[in-house]
C-alpha atoms as a PDB file:
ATOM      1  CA  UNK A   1     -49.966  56.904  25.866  1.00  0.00           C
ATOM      2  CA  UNK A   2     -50.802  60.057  24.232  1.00  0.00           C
ATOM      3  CA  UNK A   3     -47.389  61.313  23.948  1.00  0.00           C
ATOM      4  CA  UNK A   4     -47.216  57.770  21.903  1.00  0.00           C
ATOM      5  CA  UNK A   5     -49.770  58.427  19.672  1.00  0.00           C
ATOM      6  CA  UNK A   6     -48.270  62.153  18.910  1.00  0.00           C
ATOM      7  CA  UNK A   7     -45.020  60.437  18.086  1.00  0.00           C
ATOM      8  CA  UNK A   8     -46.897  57.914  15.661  1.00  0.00           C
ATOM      9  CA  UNK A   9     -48.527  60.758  14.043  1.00  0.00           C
ATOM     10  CA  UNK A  10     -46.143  62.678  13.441  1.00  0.00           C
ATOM     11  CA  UNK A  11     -44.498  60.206  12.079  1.00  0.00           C
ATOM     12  CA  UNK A  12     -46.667  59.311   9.881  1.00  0.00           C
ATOM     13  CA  UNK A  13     -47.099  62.851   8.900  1.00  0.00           C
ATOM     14  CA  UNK A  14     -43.617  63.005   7.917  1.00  0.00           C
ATOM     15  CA  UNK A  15     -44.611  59.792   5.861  1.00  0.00           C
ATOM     16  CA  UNK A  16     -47.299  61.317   3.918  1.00  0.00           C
ATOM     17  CA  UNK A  17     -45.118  64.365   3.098  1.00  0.00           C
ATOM     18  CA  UNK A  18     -42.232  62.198   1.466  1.00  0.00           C
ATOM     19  CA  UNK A  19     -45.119  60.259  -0.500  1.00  0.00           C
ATOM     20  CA  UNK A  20     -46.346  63.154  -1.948  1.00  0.00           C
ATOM     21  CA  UNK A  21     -42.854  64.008  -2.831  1.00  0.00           C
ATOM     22  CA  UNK A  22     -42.131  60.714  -4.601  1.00  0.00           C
ATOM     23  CA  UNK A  23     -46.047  59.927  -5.908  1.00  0.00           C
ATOM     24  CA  UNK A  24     -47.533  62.954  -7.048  1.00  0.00           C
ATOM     25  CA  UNK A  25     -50.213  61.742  -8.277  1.00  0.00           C
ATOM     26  CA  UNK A  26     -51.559  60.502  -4.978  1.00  0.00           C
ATOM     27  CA  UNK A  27     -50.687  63.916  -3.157  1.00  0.00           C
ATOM     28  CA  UNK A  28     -54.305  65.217  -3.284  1.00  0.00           C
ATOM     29  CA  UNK A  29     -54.640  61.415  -1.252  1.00  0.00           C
ATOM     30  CA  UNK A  30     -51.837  61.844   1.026  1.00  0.00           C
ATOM     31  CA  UNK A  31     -53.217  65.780   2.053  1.00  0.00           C
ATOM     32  CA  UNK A  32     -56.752  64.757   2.327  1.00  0.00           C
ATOM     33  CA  UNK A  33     -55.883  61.769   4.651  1.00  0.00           C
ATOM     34  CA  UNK A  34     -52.692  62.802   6.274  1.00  0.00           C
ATOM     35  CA  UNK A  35     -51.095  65.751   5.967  1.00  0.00           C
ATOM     36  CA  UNK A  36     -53.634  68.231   6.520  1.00  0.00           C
ATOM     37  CA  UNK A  37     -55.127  67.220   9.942  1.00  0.00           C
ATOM     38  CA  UNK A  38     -53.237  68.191  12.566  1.00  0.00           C
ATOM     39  CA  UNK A  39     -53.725  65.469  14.610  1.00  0.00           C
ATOM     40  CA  UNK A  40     -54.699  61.633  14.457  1.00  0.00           C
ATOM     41  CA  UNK A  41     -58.087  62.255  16.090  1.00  0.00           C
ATOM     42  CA  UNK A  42     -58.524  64.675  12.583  1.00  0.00           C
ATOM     43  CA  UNK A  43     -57.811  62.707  10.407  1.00  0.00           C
ATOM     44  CA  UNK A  44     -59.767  59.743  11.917  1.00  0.00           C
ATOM     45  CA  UNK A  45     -62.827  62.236  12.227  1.00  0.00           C
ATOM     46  CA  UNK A  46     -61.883  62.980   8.444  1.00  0.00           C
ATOM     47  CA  UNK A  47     -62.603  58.916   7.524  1.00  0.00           C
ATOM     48  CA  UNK A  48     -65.297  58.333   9.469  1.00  0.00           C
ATOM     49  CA  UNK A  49     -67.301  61.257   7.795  1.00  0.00           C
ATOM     50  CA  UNK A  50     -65.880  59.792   4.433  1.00  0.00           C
ATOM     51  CA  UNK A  51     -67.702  56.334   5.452  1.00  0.00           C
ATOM     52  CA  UNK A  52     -70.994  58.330   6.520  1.00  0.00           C
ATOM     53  CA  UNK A  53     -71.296  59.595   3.311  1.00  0.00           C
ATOM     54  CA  UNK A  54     -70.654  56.497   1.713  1.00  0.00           C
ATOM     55  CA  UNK A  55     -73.989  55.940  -0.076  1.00  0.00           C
ATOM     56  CA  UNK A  56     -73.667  52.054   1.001  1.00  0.00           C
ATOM     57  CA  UNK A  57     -72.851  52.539   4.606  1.00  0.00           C
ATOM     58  CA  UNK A  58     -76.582  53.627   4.945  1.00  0.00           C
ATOM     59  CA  UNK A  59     -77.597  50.551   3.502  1.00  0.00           C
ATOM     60  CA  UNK A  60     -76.084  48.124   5.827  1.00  0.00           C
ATOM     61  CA  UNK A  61     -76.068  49.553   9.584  1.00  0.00           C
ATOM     62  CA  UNK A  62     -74.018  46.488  11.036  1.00  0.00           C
ATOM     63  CA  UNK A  63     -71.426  46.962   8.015  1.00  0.00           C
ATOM     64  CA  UNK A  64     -70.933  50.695   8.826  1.00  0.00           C
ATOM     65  CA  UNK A  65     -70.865  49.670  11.939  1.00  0.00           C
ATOM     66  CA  UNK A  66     -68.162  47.455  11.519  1.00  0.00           C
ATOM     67  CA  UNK A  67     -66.394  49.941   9.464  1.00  0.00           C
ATOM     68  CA  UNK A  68     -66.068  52.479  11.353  1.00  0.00           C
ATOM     69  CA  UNK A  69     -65.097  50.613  14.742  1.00  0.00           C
ATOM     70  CA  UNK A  70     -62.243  49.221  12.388  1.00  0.00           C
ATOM     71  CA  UNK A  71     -61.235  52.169  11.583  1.00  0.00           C
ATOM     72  CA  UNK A  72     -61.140  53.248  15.412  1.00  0.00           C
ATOM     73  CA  UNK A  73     -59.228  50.488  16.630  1.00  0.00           C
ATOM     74  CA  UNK A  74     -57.095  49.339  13.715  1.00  0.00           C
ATOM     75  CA  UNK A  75     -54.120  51.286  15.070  1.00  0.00           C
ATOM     76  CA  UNK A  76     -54.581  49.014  18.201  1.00  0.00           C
ATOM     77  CA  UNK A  77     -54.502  45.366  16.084  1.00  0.00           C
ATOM     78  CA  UNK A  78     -57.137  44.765  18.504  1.00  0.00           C
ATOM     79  CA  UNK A  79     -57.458  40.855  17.052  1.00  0.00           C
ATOM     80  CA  UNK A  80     -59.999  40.085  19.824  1.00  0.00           C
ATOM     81  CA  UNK A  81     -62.076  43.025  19.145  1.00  0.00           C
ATOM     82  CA  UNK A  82     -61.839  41.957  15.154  1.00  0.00           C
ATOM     83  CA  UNK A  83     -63.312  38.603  16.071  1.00  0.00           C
ATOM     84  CA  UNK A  84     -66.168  39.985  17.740  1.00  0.00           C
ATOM     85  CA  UNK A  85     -66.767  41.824  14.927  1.00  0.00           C
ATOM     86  CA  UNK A  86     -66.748  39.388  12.900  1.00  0.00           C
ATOM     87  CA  UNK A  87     -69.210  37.193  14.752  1.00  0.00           C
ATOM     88  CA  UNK A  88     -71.457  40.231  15.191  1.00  0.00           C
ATOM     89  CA  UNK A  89     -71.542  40.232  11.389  1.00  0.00           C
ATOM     90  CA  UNK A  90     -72.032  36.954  10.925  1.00  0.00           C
ATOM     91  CA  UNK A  91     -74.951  36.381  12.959  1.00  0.00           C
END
């Protein structure tokens, strides 16, 4: 599986180069969240400290929370995991 994930990222890597090519304007985006990490772990490290300093993630533990176990297991489309969430954030 990790060999998987290096493919994906590097893909996506690859990705993120030819945006900033074609969308310069977003390049400082594309760096910050893609190219410049060397790994997906990085740049996943990278958004979660984004969300931590989000001045409304400290106002709403279960929505940072949420947030940032998203952003964990997005890649996965984990659709059961999503409806937990959801009922965790409901309740």
């Amino acid at each position: 599986m990790h060999q998987r994930v290096e493919e994906v990222w590097q893909a996506l890597q690859a990705e993120g180069r030819t945006e900033v090519q074609r969308e310069p304007l977003l390049s400082s985006f594309y760096h910050a969240t893609i190219v410049s990490h060397a790994s997906l772990r990085a740049a996943l490290s990278y958004l979660l400290a984004e969300k931590l300093s989000d001045a409304c993630v400290r106002h709403s533990p279960i929505c940072w929370l949420k947030s940032c176990l998203m952003l964990w297991f997005q890649p996965l489309r984990c659709v059961k995991f999503s409806n937990l969430l959801t009922k965790i954030s409901q309740s």
